[in-house]
Protein backbone atom coordinates (compact mmCIF):
# COMPACT_ATOMS: atom_id res chain seq x y z
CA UNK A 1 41.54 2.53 -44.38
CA UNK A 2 43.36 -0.21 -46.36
CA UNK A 3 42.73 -4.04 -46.24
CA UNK A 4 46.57 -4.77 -46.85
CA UNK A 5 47.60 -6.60 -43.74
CA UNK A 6 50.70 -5.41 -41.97
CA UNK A 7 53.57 -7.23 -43.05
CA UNK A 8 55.41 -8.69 -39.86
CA UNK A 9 59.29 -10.05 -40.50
CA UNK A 10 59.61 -11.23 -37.08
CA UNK A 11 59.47 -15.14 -37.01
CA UNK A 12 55.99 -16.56 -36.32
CA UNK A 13 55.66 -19.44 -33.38
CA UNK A 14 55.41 -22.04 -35.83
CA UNK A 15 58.50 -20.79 -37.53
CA UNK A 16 60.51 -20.81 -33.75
CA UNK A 17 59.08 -24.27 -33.07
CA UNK A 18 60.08 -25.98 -35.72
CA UNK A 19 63.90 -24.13 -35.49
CA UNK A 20 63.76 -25.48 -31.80
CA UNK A 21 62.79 -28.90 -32.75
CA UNK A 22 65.72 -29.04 -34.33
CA UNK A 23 68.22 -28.38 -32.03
CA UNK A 24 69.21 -31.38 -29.42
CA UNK A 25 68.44 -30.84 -26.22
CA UNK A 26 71.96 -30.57 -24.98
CA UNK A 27 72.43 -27.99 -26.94
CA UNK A 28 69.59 -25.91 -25.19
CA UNK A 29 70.90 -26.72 -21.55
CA UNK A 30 74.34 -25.69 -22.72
CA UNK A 31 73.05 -22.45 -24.00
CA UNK A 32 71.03 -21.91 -20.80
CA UNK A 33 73.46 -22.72 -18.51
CA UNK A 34 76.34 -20.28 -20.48
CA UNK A 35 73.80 -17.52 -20.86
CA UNK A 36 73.33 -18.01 -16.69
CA UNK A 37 77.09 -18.00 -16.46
CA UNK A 38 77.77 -14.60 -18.38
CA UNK A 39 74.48 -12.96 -16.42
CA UNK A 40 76.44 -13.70 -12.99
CA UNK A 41 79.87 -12.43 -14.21
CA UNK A 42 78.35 -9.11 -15.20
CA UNK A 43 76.32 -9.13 -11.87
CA UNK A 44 79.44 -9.82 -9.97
CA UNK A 45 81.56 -7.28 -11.64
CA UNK A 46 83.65 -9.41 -13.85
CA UNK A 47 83.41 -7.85 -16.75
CA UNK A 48 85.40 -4.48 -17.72
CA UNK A 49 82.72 -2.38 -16.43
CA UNK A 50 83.05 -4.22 -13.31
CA UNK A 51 81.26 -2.63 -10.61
CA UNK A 52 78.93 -0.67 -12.90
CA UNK A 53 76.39 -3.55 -12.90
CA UNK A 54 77.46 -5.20 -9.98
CA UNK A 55 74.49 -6.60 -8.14
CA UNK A 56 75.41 -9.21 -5.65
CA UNK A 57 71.79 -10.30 -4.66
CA UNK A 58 70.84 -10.49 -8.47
CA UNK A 59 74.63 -12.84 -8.85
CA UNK A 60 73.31 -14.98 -5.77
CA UNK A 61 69.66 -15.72 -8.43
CA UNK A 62 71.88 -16.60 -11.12
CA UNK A 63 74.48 -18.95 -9.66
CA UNK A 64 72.02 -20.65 -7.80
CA UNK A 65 69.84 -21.48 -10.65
CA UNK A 66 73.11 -22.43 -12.46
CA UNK A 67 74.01 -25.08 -9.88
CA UNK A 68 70.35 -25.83 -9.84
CA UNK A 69 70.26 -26.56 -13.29
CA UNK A 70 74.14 -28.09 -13.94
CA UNK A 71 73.37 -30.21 -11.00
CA UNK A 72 69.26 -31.63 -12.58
CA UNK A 73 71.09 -31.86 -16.58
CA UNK A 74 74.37 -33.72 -15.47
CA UNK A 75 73.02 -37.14 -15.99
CA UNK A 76 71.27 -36.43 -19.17
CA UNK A 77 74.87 -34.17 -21.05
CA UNK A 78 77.86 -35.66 -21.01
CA UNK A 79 80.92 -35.04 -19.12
CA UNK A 80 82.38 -33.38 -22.41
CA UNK A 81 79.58 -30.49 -21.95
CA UNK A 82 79.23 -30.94 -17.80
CA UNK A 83 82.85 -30.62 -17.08
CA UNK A 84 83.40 -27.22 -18.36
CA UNK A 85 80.63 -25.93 -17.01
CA UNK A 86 81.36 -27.33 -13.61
CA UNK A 87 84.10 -25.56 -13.52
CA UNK A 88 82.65 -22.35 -14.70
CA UNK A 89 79.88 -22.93 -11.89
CA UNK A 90 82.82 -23.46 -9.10
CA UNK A 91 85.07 -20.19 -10.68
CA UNK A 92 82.05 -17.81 -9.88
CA UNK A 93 81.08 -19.48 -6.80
CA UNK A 94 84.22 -18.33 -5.67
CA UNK A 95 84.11 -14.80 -7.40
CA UNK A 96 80.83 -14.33 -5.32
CA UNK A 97 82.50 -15.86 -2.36
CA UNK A 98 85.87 -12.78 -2.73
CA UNK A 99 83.33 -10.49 -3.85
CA UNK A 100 81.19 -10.58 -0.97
CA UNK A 101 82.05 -8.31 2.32
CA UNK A 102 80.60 -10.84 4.77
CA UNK A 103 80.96 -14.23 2.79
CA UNK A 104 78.46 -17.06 3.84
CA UNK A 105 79.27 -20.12 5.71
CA UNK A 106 80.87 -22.81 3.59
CA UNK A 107 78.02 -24.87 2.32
CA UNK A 108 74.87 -21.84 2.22
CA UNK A 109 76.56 -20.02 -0.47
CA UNK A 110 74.72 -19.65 -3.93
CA UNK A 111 74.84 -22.93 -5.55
CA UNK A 112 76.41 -25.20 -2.67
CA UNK A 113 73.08 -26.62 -1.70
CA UNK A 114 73.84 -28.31 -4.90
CA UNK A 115 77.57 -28.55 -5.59
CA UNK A 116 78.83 -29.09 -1.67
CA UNK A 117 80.95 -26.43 0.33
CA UNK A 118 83.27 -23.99 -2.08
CA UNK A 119 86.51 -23.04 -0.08
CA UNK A 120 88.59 -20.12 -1.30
């Protein structure tokens, strides 16, 4: 047996904290919030693949938690970030809206607890 210790490249926590600490926090939401936005356009077949990966419970999750969180982070990002992603929010709303075979009342689709009724 050998005393070397393994070497490990992967970043250590302290390493990741101190990258995060760096970044502003509306950066972070922005990144959340896109990375939520891509999820549901693969999961509602927007992507070339299309219906390969097309999962419309797993779309309903991420939408939902992307209205949830657009709709707790407006106040704190400004409109320059919020407004974009608004309308990102309201474009898949109504994807999952023309995607689904029996659509859901106005108002009780993913998101609209938060947003208000989508019409298509």
């Amino acid at each position: 047996m050998s005393d070397a210790t393994p070497v490990n490249d992967s970043p250590g926590f302290d390493e990741m904290a101190r990258d995060i600490a760096e970044v502003p926090a509306v950066e972070v939401i922005v990144t959340v919030a896109v990375n939520l936005m891509s999820a549901a356009a693969v999961k509602l077949g927007l992507t070339e693949d299309g219906d390969e990966h097309k999962d419309l419970d797993e779309a309903r999750k991420l939408v939902h938690a992307l209205a949830g969180l657009l709709d707790a982070s407006t106040t704190e990002i400004s409109s320059f970030h919020a407004a974009p992603l608004r309308d990102g929010l309201k474009s898949l709303q109504l994807a999952f809206r023309e995607a689904s075979l029996v659509p859901d009342e106005p108002g009780t689709g993913p998101g609209e607890k938060y947003t208000g009724p989508i019409f298509g």
